[in-house]
C-alpha atoms as a PDB file:
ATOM      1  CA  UNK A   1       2.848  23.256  33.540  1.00  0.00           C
ATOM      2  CA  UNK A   2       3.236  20.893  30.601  1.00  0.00           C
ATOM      3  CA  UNK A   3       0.598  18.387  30.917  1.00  0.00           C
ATOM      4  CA  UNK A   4       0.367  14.923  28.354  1.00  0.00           C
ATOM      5  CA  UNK A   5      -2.455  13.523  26.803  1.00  0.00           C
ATOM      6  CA  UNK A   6      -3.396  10.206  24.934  1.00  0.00           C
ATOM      7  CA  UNK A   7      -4.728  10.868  22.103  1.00  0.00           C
ATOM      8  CA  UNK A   8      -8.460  10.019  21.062  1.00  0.00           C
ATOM      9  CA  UNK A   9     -10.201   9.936  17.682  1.00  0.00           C
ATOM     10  CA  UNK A  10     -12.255  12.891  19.205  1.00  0.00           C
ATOM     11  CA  UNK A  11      -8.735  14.663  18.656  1.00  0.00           C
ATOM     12  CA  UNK A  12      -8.764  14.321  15.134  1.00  0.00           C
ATOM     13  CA  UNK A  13      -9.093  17.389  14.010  1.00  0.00           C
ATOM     14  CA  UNK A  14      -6.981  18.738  16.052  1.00  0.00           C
ATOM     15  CA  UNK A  15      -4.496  16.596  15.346  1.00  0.00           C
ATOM     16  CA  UNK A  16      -4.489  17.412  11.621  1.00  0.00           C
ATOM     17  CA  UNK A  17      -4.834  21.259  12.005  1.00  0.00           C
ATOM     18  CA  UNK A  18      -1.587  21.625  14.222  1.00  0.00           C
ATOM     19  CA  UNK A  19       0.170  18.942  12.118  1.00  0.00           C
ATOM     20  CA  UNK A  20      -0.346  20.627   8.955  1.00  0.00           C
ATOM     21  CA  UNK A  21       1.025  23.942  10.603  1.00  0.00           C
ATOM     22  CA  UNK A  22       3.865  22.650  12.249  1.00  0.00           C
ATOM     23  CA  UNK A  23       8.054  22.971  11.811  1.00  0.00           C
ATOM     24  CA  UNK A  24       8.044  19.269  10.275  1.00  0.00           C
ATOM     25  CA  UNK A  25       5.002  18.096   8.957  1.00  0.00           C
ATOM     26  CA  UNK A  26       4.427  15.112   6.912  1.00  0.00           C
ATOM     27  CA  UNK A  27       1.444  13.790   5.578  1.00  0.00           C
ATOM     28  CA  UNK A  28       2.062  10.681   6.845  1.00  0.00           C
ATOM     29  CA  UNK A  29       1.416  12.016  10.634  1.00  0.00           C
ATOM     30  CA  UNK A  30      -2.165  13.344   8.767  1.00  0.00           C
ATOM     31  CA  UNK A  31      -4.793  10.671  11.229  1.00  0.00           C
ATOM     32  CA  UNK A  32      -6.009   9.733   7.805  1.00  0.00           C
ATOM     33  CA  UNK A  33      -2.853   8.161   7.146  1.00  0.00           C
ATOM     34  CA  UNK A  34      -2.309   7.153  10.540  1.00  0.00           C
ATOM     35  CA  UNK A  35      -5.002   4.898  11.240  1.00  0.00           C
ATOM     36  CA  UNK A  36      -5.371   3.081   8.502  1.00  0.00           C
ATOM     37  CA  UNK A  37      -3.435   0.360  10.455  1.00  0.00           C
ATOM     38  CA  UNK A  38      -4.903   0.768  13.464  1.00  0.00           C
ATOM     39  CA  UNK A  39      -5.628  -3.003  13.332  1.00  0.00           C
ATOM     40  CA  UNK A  40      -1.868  -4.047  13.479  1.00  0.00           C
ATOM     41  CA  UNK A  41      -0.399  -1.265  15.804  1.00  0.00           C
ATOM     42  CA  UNK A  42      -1.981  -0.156  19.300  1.00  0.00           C
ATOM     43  CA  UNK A  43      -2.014   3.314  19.299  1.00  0.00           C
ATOM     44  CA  UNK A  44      -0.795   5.580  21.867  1.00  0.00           C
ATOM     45  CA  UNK A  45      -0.184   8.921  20.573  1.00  0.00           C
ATOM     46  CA  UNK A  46       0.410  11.654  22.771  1.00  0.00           C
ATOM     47  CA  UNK A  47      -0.792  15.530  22.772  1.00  0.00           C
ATOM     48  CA  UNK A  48       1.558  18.071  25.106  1.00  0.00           C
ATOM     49  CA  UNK A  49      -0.531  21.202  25.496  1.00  0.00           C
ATOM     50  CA  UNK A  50       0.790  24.290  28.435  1.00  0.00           C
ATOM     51  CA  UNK A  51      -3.266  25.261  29.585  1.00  0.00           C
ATOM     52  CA  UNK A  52      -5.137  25.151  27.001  1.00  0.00           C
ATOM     53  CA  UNK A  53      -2.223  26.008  24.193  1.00  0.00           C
ATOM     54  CA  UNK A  54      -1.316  23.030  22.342  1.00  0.00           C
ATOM     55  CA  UNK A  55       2.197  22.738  22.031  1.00  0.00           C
ATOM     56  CA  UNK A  56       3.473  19.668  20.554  1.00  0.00           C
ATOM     57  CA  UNK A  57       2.446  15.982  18.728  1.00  0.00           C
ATOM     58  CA  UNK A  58       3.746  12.679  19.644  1.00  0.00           C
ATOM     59  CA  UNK A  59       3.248   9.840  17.216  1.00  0.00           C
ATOM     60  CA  UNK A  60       4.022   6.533  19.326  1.00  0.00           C
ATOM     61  CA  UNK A  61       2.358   2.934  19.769  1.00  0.00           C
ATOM     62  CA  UNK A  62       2.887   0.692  22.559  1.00  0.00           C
ATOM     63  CA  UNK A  63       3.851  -2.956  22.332  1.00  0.00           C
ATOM     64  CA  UNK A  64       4.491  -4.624  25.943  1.00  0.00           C
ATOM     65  CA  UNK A  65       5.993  -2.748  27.739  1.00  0.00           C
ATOM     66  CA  UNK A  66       7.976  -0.128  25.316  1.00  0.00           C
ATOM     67  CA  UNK A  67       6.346   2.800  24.126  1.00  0.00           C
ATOM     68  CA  UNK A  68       8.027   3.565  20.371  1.00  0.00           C
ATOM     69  CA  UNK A  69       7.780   5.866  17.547  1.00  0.00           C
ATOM     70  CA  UNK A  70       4.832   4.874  15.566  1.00  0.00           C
ATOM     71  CA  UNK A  71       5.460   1.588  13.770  1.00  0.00           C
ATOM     72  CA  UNK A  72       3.545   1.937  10.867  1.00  0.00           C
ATOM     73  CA  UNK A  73       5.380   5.457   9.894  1.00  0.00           C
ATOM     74  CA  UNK A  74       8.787   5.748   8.712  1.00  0.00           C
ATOM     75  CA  UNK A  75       9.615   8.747  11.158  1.00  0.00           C
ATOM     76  CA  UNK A  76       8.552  10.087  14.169  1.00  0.00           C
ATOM     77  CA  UNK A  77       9.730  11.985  17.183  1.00  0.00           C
ATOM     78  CA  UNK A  78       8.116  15.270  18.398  1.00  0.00           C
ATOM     79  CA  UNK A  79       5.649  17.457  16.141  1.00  0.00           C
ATOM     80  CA  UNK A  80       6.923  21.433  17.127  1.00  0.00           C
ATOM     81  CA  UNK A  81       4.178  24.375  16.246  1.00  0.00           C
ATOM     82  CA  UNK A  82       6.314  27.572  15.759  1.00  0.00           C
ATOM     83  CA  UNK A  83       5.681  28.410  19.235  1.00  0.00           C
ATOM     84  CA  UNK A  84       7.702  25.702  20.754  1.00  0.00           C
ATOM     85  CA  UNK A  85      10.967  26.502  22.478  1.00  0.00           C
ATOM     86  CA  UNK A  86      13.991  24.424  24.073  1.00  0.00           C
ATOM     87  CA  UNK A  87      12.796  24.993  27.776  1.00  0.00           C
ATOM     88  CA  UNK A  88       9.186  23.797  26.836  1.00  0.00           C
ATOM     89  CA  UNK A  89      10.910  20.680  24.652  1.00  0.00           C
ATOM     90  CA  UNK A  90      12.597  19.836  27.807  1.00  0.00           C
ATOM     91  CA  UNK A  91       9.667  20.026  29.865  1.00  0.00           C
ATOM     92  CA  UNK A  92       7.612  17.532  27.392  1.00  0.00           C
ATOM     93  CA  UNK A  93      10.275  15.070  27.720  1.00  0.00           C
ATOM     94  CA  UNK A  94       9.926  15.597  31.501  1.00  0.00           C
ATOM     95  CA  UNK A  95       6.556  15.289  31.359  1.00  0.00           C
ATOM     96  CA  UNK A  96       6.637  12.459  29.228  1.00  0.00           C
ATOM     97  CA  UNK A  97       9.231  10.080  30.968  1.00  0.00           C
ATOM     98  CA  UNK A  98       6.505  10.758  34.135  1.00  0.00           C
ATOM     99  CA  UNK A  99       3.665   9.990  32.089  1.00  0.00           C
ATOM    100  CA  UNK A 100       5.140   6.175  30.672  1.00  0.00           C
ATOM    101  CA  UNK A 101       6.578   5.446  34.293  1.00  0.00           C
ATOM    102  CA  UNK A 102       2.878   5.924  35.768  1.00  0.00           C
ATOM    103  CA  UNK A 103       1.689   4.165  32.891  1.00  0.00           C
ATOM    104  CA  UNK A 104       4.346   0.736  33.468  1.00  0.00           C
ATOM    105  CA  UNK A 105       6.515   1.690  30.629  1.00  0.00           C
ATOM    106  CA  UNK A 106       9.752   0.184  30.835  1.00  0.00           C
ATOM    107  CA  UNK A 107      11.676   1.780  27.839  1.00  0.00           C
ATOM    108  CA  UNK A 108      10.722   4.367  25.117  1.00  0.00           C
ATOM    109  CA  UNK A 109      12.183   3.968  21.517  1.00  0.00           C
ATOM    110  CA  UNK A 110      12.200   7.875  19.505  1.00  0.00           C
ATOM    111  CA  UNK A 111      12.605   7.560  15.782  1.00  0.00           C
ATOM    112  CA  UNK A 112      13.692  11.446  14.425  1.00  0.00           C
ATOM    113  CA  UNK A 113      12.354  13.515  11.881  1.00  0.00           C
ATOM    114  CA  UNK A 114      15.997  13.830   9.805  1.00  0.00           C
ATOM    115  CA  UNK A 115      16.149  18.034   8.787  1.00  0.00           C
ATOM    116  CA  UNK A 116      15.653  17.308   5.347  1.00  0.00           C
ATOM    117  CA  UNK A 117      11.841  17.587   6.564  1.00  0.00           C
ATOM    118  CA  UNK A 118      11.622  20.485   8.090  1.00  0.00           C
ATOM    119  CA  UNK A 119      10.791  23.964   7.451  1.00  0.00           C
ATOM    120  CA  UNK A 120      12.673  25.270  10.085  1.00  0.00           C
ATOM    121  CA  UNK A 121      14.793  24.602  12.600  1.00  0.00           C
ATOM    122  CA  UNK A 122      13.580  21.428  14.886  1.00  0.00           C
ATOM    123  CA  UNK A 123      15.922  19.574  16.813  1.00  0.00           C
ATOM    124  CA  UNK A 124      14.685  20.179  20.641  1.00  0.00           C
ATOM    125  CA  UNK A 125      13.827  16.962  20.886  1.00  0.00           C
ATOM    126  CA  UNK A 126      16.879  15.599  20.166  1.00  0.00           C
ATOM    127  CA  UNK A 127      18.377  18.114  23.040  1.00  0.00           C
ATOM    128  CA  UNK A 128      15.986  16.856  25.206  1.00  0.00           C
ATOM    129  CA  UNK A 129      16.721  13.218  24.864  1.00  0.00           C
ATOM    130  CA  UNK A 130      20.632  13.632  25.040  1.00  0.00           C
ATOM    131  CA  UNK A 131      19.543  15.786  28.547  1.00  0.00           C
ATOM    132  CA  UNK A 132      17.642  13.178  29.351  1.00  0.00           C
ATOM    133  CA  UNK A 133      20.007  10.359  29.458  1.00  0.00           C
ATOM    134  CA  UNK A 134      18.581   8.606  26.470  1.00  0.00           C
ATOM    135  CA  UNK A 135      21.063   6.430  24.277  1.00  0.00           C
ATOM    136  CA  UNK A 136      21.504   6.528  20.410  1.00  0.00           C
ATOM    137  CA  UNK A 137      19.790   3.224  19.632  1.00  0.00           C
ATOM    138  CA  UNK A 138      20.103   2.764  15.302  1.00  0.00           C
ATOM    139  CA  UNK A 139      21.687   4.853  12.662  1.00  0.00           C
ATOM    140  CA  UNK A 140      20.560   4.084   9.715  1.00  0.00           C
ATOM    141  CA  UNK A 141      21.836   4.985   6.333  1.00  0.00           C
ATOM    142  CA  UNK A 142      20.298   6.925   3.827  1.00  0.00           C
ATOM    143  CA  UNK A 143      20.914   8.529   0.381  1.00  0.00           C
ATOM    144  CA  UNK A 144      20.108  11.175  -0.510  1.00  0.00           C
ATOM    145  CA  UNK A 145      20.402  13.623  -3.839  1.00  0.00           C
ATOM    146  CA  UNK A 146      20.475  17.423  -3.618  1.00  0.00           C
ATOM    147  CA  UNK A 147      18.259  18.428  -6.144  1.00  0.00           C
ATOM    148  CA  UNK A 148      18.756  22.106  -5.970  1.00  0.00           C
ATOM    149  CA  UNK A 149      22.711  21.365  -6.670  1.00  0.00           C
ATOM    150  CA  UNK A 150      22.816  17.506  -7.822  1.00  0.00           C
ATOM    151  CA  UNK A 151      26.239  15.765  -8.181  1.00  0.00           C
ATOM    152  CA  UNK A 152      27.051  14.311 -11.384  1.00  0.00           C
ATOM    153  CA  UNK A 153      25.900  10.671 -11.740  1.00  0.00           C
ATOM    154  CA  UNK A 154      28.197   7.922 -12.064  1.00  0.00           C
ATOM    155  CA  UNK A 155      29.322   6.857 -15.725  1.00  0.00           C
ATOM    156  CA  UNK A 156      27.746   3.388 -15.536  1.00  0.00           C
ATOM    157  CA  UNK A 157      24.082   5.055 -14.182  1.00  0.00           C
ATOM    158  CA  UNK A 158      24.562   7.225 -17.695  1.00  0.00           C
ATOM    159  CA  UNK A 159      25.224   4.385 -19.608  1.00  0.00           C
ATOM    160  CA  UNK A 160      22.345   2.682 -17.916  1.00  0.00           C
ATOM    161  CA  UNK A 161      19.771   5.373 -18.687  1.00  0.00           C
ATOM    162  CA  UNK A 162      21.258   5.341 -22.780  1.00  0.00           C
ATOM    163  CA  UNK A 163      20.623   1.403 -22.824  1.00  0.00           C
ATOM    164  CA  UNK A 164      16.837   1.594 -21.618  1.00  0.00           C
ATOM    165  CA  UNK A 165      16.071   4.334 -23.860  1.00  0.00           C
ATOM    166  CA  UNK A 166      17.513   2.663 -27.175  1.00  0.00           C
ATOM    167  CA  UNK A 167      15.626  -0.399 -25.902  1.00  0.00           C
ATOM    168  CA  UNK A 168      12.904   0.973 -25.999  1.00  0.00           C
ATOM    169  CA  UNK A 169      11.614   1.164 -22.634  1.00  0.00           C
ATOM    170  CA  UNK A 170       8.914   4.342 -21.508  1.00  0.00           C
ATOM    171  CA  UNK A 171       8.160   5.713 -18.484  1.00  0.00           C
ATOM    172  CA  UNK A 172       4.824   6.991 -17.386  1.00  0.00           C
ATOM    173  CA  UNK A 173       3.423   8.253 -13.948  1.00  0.00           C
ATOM    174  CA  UNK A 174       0.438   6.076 -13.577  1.00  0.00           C
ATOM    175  CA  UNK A 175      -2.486   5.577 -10.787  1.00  0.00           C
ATOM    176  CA  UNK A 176      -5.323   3.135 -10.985  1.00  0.00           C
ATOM    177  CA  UNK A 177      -6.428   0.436  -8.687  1.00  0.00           C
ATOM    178  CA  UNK A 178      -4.541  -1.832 -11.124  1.00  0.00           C
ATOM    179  CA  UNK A 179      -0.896   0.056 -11.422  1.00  0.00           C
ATOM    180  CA  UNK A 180      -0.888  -0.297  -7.636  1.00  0.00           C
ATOM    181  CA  UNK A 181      -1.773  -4.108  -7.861  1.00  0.00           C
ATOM    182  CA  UNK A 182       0.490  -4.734 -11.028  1.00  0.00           C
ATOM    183  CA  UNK A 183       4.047  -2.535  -9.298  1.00  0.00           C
ATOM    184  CA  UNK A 184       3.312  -4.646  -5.573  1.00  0.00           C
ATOM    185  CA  UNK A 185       3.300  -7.468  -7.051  1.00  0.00           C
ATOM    186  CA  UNK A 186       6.711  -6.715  -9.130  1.00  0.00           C
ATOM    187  CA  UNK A 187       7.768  -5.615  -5.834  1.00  0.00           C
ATOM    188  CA  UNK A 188       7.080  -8.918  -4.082  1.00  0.00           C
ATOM    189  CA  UNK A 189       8.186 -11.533  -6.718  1.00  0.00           C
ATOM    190  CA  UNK A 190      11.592  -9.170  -6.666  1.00  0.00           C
ATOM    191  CA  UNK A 191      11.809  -9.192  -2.939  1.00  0.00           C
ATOM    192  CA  UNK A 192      11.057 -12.592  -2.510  1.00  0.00           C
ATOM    193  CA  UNK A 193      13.760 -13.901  -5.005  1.00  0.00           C
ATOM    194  CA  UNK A 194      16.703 -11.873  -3.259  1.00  0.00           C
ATOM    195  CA  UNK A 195      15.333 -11.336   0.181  1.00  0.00           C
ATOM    196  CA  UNK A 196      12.882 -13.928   0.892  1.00  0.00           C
ATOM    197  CA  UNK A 197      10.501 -10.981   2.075  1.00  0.00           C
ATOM    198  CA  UNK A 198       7.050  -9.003   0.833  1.00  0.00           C
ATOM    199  CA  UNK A 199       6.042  -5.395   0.707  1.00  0.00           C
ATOM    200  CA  UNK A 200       4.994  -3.534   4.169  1.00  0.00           C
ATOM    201  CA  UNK A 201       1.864  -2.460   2.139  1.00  0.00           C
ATOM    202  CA  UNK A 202       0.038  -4.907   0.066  1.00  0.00           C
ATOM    203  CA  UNK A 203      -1.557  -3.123  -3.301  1.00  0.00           C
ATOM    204  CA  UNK A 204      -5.550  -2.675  -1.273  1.00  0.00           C
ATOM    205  CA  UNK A 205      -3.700  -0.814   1.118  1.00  0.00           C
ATOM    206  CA  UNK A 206      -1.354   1.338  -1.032  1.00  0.00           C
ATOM    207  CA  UNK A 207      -3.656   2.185  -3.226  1.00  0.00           C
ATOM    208  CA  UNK A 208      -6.055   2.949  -0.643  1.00  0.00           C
ATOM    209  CA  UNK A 209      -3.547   5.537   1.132  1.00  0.00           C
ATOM    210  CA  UNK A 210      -3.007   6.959  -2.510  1.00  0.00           C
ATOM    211  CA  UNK A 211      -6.890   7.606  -2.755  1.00  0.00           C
ATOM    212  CA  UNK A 212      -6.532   9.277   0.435  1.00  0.00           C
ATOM    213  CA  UNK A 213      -3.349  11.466  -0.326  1.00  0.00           C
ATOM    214  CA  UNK A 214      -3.644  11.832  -4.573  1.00  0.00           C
ATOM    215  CA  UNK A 215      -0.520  14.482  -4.362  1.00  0.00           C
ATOM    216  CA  UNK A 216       1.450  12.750  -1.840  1.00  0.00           C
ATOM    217  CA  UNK A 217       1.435   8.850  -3.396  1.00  0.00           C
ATOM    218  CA  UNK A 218       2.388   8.210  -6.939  1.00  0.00           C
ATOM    219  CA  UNK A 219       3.892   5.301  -8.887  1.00  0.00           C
ATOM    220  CA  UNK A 220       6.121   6.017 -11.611  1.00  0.00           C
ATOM    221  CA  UNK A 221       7.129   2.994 -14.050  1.00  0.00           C
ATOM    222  CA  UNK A 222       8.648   1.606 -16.633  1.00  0.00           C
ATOM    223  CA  UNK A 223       7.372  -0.508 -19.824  1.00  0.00           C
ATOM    224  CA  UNK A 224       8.348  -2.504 -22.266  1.00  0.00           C
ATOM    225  CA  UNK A 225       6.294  -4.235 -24.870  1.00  0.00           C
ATOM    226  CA  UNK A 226       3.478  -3.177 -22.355  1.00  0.00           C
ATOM    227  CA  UNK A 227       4.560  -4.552 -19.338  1.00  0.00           C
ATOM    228  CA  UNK A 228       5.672  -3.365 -16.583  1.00  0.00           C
ATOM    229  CA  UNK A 229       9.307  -4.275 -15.903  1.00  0.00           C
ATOM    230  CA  UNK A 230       9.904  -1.725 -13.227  1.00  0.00           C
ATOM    231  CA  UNK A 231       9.237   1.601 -10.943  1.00  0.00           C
ATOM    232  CA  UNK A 232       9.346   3.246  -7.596  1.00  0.00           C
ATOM    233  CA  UNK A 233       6.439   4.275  -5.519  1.00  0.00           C
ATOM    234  CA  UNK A 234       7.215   8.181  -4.459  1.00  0.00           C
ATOM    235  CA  UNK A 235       6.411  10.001  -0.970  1.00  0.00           C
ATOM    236  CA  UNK A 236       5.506  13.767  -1.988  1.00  0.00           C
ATOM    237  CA  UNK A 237       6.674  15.932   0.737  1.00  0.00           C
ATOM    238  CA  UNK A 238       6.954  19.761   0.741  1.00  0.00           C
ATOM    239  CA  UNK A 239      10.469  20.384   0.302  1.00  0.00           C
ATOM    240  CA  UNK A 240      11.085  16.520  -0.013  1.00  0.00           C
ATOM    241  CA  UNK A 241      10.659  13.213  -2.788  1.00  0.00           C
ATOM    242  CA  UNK A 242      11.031   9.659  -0.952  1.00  0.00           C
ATOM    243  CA  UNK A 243      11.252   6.634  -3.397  1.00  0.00           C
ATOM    244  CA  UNK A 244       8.933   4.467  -0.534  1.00  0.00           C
ATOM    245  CA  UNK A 245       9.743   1.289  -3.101  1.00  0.00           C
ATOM    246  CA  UNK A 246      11.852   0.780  -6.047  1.00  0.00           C
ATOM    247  CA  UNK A 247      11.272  -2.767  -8.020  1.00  0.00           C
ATOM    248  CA  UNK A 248      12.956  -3.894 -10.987  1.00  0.00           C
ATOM    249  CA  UNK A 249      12.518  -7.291 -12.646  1.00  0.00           C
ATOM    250  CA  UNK A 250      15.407  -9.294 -14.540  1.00  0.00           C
ATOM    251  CA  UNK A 251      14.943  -7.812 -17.862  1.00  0.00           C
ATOM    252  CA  UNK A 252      14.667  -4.161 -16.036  1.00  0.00           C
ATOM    253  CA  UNK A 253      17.774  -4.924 -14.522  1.00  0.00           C
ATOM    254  CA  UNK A 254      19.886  -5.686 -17.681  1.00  0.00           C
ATOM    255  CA  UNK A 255      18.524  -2.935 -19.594  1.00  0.00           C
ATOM    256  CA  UNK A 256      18.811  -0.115 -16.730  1.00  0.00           C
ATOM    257  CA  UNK A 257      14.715   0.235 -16.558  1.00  0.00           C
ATOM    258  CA  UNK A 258      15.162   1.461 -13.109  1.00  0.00           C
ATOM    259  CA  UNK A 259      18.156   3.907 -14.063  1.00  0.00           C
ATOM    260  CA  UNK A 260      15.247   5.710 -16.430  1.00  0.00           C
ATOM    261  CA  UNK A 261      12.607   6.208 -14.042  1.00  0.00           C
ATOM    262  CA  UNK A 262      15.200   7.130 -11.629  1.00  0.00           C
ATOM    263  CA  UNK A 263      16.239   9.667 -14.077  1.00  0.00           C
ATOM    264  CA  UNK A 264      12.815  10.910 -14.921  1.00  0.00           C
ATOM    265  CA  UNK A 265      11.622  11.180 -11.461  1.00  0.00           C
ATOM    266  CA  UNK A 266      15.221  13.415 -10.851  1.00  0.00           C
ATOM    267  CA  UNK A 267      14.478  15.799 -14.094  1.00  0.00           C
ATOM    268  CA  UNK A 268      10.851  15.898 -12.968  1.00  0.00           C
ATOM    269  CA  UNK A 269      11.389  17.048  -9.589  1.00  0.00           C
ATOM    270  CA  UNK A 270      14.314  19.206 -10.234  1.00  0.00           C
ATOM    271  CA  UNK A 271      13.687  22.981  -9.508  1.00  0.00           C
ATOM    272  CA  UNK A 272      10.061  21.992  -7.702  1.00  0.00           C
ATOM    273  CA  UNK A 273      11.394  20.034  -4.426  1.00  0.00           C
ATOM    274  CA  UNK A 274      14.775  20.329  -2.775  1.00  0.00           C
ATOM    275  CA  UNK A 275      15.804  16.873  -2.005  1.00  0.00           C
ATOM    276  CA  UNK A 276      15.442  13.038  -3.226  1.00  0.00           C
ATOM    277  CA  UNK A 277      15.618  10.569  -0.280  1.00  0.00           C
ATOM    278  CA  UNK A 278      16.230   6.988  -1.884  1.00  0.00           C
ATOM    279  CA  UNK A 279      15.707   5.631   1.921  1.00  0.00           C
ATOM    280  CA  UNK A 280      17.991   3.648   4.099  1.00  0.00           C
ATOM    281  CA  UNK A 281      20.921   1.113   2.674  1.00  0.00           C
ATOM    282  CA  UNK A 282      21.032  -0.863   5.891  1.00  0.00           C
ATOM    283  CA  UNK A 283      20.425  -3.434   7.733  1.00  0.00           C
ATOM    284  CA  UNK A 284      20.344  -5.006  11.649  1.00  0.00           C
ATOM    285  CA  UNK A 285      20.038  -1.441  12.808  1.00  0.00           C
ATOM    286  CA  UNK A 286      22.245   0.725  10.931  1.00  0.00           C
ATOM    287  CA  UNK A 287      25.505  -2.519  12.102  1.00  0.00           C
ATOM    288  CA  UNK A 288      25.517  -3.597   8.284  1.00  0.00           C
ATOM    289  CA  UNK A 289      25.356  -1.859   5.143  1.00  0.00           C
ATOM    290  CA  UNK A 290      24.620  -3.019   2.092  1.00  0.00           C
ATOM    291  CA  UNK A 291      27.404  -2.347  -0.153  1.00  0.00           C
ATOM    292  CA  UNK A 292      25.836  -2.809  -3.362  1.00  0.00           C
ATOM    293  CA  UNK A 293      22.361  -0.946  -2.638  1.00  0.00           C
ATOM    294  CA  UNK A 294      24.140   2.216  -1.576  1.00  0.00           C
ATOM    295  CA  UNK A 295      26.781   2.353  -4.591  1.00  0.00           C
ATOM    296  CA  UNK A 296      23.746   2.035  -6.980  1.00  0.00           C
ATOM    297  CA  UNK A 297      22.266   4.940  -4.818  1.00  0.00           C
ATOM    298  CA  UNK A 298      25.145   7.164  -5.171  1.00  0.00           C
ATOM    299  CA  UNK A 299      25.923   6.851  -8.351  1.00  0.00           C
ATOM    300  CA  UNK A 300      23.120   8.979  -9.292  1.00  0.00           C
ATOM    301  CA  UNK A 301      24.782  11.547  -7.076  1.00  0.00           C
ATOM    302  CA  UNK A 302      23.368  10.570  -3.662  1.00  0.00           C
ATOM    303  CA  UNK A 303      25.103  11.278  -0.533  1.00  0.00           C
ATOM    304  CA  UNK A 304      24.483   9.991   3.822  1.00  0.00           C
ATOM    305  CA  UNK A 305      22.102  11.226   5.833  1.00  0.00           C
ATOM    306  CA  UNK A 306      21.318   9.532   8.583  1.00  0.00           C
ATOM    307  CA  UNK A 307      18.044   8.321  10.224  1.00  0.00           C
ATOM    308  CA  UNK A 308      18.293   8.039  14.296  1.00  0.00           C
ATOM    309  CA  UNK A 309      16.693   6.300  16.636  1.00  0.00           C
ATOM    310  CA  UNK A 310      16.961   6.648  20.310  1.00  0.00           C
ATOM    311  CA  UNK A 311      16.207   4.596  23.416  1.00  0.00           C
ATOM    312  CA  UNK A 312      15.280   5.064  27.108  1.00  0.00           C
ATOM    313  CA  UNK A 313      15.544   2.614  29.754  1.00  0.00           C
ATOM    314  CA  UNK A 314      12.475   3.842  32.799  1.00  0.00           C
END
């Protein structure tokens, strides 16, 4: 039998080992990355072992009485070692919808791990919760750019990335303590004018998950005169580059700052990693989409994928 387990930080190692092994790891399911906000979200990660065989990870936090996907992480769902087939997946979610009913659950909320991620097959879980009874919750629109076989950008992104270079503007990877603090606080006066909203991460923190994962966390930016007029903070995956944040001030913005470094990152990742994920282009769960977002998006050659969430009423 299936049995689940709450995970412990005596499971740490554990943890790591089988996520770094598994069908769809990301280093953002590494503990190291995990906890780091321990202080904002309750843990309540699950381990499904069969006897002593682990089988599967569960990243999830509880708030009230849901038990979700991990808050602080972009994805989640289940963690599959190559061993794990669709019986077993099935018998996890069984074993998991007893496990949250004993424990006074009233609904679970399962972000996905979209295939872009994987490196192999791993959908089970999404089986599971359809077999289940579970209901899709969010989509949530993404773009994303085939870098293996990348369609041609739009004429205006072109014209963009011509009018920063004759400007002047460079573009340089960059990582010290004060790169981090310098591109969050772009970030923030940028979100704040047109959103009213700040960064998830504030610099101490990003730069403190970057000194944790050196390969995985990188800021690449753009100057002029000096300054720093505008960038995106990447997510290094295996087979996969996220652009976590993109910022771009005023002047950025008239000169197509942001077009370069998009254009840089593309031409530096090209032939090394198989997909750019520019992140979602929605809002208010996947009902609205932001129009303008997702055009600029595409016209470097971006395309949908979605991002699913699903819920289950206990």
């Amino acid at each position: 039998m299936i049995h689940a387990e709450r995970y412990t930080p005596a499971d740490q190692e554990r943890w790591n080992r089988f996520n770094a092994e598994s069908r769809n790891a990301l280093f953002m399911f590494d503990r190291k990355y995990m906890d780091y906000h321990q202080d904002r979200f309750r843990d309540h990660s699950l381990l499904f072992r069969e006897g002593e065989e682990l089988l599967a990870l569960l990243p999830m936090n509880e708030s009230g009485d849901t038990l979700a996907s991990h808050g602080g992480l972009t994805y989640g769902g289940l963690i599959t070692g190559p061993r794990l087939k669709q019986k077993q997946a099935l018998e996890c979610m069984e074993e998991l919808l007893r496990y949250a009913r004993e424990k006074g659950f009233r609904e679970i909320l399962w972000k996905c791990i979209p295939f872009l991620y994987w490196s192999q097959p791993a959908e089970e879980d999404q089986y599971a919760l359809f077999r289940c009874g579970a209901e899709l919750f969010k989509v949530e629109a993404s773009t994303v750019i085939s870098l293996a076989d990348p369609l041609e950008m739009a004429t205006l992104r072109k014209r963009k990335i011509r009018q920063a270079d004759k400007n002047g503007v460079t573009v340089a990877e960059v990582s010290g303590r004060e790169d981090y603090e310098a591109f969050i606080a772009l970030e923030n006066r940028v979100l704040e004018k047109y959103h009213g909203l700040r960064a998830v991460h504030s610099a101490a923190e990003l730069y403190l998950l970057h000194s944790r994962f050196p390969e995985n966390i990188r800021i690449f930016a753009a100057f002029l005169a000096g300054a720093m007029i505008a960038g995106t903070v990447v997510f290094e995956y295996d087979r996969v580059i996220h652009t976590q944040y993109l910022a771009a001030d005023d002047t950025a913005r008239q000169i197509g700052a942001l077009d370069l470094v998009v254009s840089r990152v593309i031409d530096r990742y090209r032939g090394q990693k198989q997909w750019l994920d520019f992140g979602i282009s929605t809002e208010q769960g996947g009902r609205v989409l932001n129009e303008g977002l997702i055009a600029q998006k595409e016209g470097f050659g971006g395309r949908t994928v979605v991002y699913k969430t699903w819920k289950i009423n206990l």
